[in-house]
N, C-alpha and C. Protein backbone atom coordinates (compact mmCIF):
# COMPACT_ATOMS: atom_id res chain seq x y z
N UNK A 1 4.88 -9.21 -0.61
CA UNK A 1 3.96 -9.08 -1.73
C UNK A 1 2.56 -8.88 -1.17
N UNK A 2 1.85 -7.88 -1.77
CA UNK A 2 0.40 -7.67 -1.23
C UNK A 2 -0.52 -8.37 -2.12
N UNK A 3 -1.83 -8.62 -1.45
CA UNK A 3 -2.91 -9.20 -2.34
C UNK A 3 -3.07 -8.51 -3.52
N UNK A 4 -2.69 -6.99 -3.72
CA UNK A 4 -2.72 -6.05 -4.48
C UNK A 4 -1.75 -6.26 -6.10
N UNK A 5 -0.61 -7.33 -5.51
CA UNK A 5 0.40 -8.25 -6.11
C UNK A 5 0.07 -9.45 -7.33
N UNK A 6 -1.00 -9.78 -6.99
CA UNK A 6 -1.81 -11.13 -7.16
C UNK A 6 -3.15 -10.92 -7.52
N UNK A 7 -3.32 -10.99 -9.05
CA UNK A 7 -4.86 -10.47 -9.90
C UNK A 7 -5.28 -11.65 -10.75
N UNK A 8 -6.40 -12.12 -10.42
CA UNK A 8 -7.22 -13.26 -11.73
C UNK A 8 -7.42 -11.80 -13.10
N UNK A 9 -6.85 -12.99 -13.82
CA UNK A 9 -7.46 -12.07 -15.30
C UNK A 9 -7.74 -12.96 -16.08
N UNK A 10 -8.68 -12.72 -16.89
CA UNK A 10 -9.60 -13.32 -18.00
C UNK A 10 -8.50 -13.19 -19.32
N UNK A 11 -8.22 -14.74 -19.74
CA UNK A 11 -7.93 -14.33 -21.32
C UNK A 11 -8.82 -15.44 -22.65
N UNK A 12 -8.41 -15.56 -23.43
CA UNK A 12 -8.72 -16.20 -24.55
C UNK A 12 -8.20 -16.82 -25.09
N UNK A 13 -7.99 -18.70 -24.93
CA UNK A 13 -7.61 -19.40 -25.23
C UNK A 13 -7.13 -19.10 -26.95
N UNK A 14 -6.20 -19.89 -28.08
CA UNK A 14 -6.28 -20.00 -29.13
C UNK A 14 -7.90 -20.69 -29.94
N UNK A 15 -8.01 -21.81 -29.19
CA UNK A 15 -9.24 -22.48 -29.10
C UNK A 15 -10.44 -21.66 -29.09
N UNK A 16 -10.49 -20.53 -28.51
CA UNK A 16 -11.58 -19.33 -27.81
C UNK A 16 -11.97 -19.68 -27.04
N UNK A 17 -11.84 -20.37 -26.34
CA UNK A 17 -12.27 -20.82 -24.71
C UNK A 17 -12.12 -19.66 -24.16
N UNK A 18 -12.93 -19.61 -23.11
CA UNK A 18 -11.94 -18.44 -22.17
C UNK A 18 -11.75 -19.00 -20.71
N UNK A 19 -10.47 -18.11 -20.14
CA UNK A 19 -9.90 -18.82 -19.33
C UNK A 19 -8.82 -17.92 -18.04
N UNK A 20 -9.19 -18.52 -17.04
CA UNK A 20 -8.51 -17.81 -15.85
C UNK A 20 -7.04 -17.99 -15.59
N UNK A 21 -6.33 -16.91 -15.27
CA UNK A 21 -4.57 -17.00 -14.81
C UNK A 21 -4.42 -16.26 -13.97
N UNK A 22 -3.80 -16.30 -12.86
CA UNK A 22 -2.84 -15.57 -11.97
C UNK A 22 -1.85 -14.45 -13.06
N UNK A 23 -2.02 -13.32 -12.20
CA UNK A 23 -1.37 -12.10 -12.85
C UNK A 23 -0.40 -11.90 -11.47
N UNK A 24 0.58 -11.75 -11.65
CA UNK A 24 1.67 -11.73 -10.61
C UNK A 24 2.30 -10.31 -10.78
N UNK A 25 2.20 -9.23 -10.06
CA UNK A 25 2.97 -7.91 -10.77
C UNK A 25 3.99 -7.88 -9.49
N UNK A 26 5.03 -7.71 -10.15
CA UNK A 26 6.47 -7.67 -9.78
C UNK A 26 7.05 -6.20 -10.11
N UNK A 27 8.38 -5.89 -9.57
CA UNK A 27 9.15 -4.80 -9.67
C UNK A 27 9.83 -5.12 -11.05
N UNK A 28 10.22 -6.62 -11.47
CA UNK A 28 10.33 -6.80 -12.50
C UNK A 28 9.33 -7.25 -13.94
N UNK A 29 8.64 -6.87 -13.55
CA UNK A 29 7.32 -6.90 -14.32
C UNK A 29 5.97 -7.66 -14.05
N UNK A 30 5.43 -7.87 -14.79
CA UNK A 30 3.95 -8.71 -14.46
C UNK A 30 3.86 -10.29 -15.07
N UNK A 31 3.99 -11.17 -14.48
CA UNK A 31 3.92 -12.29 -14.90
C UNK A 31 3.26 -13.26 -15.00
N UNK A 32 2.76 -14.54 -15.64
CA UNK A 32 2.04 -15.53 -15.16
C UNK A 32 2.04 -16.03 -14.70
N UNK A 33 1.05 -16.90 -13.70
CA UNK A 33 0.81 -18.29 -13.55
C UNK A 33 -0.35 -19.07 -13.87
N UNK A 34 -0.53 -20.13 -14.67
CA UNK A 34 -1.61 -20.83 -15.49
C UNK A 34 -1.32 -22.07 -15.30
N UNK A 35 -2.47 -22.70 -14.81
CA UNK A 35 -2.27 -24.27 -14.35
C UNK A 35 -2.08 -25.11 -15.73
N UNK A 36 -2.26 -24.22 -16.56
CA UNK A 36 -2.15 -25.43 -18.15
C UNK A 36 -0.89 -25.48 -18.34
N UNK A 37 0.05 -24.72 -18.07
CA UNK A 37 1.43 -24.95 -18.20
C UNK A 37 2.51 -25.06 -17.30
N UNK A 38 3.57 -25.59 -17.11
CA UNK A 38 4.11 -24.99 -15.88
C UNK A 38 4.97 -24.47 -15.62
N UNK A 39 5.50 -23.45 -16.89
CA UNK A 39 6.05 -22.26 -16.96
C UNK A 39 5.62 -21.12 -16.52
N UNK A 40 6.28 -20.36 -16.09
CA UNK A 40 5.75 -18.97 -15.58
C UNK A 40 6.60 -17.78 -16.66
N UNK A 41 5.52 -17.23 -17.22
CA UNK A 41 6.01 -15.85 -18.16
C UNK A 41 5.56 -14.87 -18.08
N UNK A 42 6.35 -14.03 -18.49
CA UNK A 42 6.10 -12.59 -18.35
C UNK A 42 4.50 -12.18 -19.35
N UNK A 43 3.54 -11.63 -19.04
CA UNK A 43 2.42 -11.64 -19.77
C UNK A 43 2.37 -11.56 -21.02
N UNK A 44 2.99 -10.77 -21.69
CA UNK A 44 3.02 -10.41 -23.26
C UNK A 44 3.77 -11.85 -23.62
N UNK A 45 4.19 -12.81 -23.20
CA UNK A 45 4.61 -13.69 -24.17
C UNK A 45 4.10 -15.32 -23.69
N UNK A 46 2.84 -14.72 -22.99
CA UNK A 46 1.57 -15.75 -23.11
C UNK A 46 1.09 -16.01 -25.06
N UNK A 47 0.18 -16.78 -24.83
CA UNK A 47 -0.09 -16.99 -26.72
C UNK A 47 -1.68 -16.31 -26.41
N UNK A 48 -2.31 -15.94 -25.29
CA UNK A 48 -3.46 -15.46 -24.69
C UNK A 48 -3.94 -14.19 -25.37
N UNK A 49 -5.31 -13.88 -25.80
CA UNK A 49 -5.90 -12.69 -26.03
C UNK A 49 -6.22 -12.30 -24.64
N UNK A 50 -6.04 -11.16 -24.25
CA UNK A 50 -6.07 -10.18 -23.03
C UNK A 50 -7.71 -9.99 -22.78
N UNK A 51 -8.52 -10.20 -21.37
CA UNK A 51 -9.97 -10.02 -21.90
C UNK A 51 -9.71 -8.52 -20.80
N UNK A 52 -9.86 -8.92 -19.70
CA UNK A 52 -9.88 -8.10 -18.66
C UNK A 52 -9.07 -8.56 -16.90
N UNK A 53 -8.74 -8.09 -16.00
CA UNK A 53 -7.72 -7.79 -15.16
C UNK A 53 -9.09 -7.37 -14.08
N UNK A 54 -8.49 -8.19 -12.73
CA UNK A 54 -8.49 -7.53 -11.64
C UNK A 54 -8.47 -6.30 -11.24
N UNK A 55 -8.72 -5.19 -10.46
CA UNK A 55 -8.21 -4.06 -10.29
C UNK A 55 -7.73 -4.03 -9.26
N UNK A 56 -6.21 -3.84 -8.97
CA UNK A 56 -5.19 -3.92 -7.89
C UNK A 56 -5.70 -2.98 -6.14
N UNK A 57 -6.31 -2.12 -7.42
CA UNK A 57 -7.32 -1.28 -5.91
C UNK A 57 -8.39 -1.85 -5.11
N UNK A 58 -9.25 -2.87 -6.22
CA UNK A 58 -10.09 -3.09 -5.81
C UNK A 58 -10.58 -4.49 -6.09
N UNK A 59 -10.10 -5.86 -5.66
CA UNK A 59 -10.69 -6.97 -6.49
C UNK A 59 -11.80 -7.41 -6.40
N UNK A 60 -12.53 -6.77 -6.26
CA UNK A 60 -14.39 -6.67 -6.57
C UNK A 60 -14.64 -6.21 -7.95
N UNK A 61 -13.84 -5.28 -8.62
CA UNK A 61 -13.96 -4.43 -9.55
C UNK A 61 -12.77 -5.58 -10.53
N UNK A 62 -13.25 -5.18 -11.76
CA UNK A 62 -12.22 -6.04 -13.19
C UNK A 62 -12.12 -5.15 -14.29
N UNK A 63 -11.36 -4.69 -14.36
CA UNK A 63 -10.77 -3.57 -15.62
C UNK A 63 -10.95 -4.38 -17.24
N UNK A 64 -11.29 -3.58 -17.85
CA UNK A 64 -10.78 -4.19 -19.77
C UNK A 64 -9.70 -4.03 -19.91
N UNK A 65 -9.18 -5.18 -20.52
CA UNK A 65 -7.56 -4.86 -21.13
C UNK A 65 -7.39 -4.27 -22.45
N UNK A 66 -6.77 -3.29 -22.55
CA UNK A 66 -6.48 -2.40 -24.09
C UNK A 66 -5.80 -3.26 -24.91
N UNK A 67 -5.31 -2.78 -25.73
CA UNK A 67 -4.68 -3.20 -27.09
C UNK A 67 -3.23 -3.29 -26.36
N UNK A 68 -2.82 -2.31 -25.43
CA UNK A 68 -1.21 -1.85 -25.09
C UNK A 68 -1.16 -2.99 -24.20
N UNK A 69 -1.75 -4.02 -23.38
CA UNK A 69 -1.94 -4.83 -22.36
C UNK A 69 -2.38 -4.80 -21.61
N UNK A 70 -1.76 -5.16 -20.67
CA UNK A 70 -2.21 -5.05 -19.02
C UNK A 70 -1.57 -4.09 -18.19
């Protein structure tokens, strides 16, 4: 797995907090890790509003997340 593997992304608590997670992208998809829980899920079935993503090219740089996800 490359660092390229492994992205902080910004989401939005229910609360509106906002809040940091491990983005894990896999061959089988992209998943979480979030110290508030200690389940690991596939992103879309976080309860999270999507803010913005790492950029796998570049983690200096942080992409917006669309409507379609991540």
């Amino acid at each position: 797995m490359s660092h390229s593997s492994l992205l902080l992304s910004e989401v939005v608590m229910r609360s509106g907090e906002h809040h940091l997670v491990l983005l894990v992208r896999t061959s089988s998809g992209d998943f979480v890790l979030d110290n508030l829980t200690p389940r690991v899920k596939p992103w879309s079935r976080t309860p999270y509003r999507w803010v913005r993503v790492q950029s796998a090219g570049n983690v200096g740089l942080w992409a917006t997340v669309g409507r379609e996800g991540v």
